[in-house]
N, C-alpha and C. Protein backbone atom coordinates (compact mmCIF):
# COMPACT_ATOMS: atom_id res chain seq x y z
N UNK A 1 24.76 44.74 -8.07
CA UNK A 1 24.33 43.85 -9.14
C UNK A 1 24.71 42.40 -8.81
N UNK A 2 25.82 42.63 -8.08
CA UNK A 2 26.40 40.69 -8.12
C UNK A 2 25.34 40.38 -7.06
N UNK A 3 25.19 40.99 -5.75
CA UNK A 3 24.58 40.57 -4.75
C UNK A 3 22.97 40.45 -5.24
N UNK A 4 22.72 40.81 -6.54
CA UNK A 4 20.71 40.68 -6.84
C UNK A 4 21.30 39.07 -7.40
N UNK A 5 22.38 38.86 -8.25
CA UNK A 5 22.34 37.49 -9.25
C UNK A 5 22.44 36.57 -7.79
N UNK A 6 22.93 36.91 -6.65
CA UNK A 6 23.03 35.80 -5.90
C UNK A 6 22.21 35.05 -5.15
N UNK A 7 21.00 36.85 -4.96
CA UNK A 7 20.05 36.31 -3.97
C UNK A 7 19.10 35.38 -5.03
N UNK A 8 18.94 35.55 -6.38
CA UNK A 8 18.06 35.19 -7.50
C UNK A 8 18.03 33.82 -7.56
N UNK A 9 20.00 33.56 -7.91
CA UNK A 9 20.38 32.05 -7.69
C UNK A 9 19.79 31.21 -6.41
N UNK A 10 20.25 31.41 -4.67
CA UNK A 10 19.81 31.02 -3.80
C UNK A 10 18.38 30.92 -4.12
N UNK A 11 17.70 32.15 -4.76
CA UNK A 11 15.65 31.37 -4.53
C UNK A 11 15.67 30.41 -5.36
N UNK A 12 16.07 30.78 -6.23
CA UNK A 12 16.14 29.28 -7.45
C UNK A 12 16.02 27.91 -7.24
N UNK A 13 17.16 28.21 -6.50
CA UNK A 13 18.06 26.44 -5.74
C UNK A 13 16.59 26.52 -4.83
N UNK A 14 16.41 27.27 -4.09
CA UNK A 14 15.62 26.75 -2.57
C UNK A 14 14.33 26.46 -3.04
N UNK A 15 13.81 27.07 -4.35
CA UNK A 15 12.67 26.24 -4.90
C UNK A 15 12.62 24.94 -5.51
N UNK A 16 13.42 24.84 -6.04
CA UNK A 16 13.94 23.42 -6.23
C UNK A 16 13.89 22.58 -5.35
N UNK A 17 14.65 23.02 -4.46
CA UNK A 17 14.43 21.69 -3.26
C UNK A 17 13.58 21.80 -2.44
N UNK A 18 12.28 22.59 -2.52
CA UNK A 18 11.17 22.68 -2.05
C UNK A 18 10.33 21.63 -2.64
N UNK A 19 10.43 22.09 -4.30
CA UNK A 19 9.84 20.92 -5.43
C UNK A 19 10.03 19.39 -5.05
N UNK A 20 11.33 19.29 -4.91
CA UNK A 20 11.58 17.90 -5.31
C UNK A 20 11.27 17.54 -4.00
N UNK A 21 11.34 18.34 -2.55
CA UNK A 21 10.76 17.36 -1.15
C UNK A 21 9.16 17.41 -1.42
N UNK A 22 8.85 17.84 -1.70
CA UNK A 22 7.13 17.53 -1.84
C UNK A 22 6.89 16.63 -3.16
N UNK A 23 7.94 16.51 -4.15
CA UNK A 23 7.60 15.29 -4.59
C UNK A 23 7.85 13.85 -4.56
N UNK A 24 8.64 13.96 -3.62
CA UNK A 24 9.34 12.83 -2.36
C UNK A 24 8.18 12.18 -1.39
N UNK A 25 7.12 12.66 -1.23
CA UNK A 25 6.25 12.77 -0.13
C UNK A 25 5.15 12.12 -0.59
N UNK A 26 4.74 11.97 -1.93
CA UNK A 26 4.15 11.35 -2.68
C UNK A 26 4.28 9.76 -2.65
N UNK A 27 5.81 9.81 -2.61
CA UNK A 27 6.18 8.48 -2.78
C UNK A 27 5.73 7.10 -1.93
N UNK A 28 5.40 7.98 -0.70
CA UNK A 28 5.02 7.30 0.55
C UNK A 28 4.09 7.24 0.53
N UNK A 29 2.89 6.98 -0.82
CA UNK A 29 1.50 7.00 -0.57
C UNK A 29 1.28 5.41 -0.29
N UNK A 30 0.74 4.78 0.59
CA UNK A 30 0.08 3.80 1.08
C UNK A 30 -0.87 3.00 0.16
N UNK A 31 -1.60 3.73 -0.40
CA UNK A 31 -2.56 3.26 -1.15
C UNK A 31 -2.26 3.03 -2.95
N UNK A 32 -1.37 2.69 -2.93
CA UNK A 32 -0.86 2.28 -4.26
C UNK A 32 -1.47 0.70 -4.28
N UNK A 33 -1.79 0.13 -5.24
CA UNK A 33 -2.12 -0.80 -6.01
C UNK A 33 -1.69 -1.86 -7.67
N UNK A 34 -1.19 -2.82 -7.65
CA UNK A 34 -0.90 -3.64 -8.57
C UNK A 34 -1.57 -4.05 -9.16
N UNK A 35 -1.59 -4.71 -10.80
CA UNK A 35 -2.20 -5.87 -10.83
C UNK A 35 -1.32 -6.32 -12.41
N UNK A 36 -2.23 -7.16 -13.37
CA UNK A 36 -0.85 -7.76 -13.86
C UNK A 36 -2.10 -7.62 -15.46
N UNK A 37 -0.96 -7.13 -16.07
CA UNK A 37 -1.53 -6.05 -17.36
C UNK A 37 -2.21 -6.83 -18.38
N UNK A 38 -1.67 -8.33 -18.30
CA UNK A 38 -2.49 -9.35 -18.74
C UNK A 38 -4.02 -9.82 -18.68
N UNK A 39 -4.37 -9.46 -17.06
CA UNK A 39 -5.54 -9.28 -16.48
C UNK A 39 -5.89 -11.23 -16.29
N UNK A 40 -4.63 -11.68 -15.98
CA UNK A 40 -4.71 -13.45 -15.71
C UNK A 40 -5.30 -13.61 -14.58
N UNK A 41 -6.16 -13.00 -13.45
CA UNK A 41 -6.47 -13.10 -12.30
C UNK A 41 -7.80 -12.37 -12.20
N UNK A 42 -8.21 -11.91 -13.26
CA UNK A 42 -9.53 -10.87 -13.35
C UNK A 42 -9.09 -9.78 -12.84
N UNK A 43 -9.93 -9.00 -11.86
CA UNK A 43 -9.96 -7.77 -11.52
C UNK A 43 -8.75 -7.88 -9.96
N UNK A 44 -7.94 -9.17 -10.07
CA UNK A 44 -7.25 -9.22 -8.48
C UNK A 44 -6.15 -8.02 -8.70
N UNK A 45 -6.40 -7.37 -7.77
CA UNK A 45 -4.83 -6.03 -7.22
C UNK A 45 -4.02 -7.05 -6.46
N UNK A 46 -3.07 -6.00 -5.99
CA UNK A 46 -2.08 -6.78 -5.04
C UNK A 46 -1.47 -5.95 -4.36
N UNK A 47 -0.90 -5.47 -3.54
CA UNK A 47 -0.14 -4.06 -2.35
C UNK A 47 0.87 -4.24 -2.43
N UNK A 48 1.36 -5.10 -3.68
CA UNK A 48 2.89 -4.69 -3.35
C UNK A 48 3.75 -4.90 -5.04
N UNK A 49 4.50 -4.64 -5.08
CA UNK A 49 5.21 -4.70 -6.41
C UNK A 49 5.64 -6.44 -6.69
N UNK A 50 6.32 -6.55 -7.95
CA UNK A 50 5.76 -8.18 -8.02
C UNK A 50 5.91 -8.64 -9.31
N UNK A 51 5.74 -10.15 -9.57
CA UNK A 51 5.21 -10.70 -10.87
C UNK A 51 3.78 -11.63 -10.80
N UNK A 52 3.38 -10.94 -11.64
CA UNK A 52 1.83 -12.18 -11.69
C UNK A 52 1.66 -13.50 -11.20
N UNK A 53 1.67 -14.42 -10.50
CA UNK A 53 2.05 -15.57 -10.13
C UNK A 53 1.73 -16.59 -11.32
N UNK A 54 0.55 -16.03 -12.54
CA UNK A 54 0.03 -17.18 -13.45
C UNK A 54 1.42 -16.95 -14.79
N UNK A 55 1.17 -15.51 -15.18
CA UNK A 55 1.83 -15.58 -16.12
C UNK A 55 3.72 -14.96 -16.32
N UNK A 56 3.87 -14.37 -15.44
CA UNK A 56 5.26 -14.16 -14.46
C UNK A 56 5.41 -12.54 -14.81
N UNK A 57 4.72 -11.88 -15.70
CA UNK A 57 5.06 -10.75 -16.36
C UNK A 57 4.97 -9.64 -14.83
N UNK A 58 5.31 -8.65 -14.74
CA UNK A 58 5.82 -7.32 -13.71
C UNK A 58 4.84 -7.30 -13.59
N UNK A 59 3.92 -6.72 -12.27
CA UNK A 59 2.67 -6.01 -11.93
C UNK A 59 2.90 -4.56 -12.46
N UNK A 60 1.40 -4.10 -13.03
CA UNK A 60 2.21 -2.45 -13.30
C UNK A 60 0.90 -1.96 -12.22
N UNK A 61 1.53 -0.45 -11.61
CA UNK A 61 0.93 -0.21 -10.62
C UNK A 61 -0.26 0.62 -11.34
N UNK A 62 -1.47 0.74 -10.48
CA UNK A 62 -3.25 1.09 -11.38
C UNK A 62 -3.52 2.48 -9.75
């Protein structure tokens, strides 16, 4: 009985950190995009994180 709760625990954990590396992997997507929620620039994006240059507010990513 102890040795079923252990192997149960170990899959547990090892799915877990299966989960969370594939949602790690995401993070590195390339193609992420900015722009500034105000919309002070029209339709301009931007590739990188930031503040609006017109009105200073955070880019939120689209």
């Amino acid at each position: 009985m102890k040795k079923a709760v252990i192997i149960i625990t170990l899959t547990i954990f090892a799915g877990i950190g299966f989960q969370s590396c594939s949602e790690g992997s995401d993070q590195s997507n390339d193609n992420v995009a900015y722009e500034c929620p105000m919309k002070c620039e029209g339709e301009k994006v931007y590739t990188e994180e930031g503040a609006c240059p017109v009105c200073g507010m955070d880019l939120v990513e689209i």
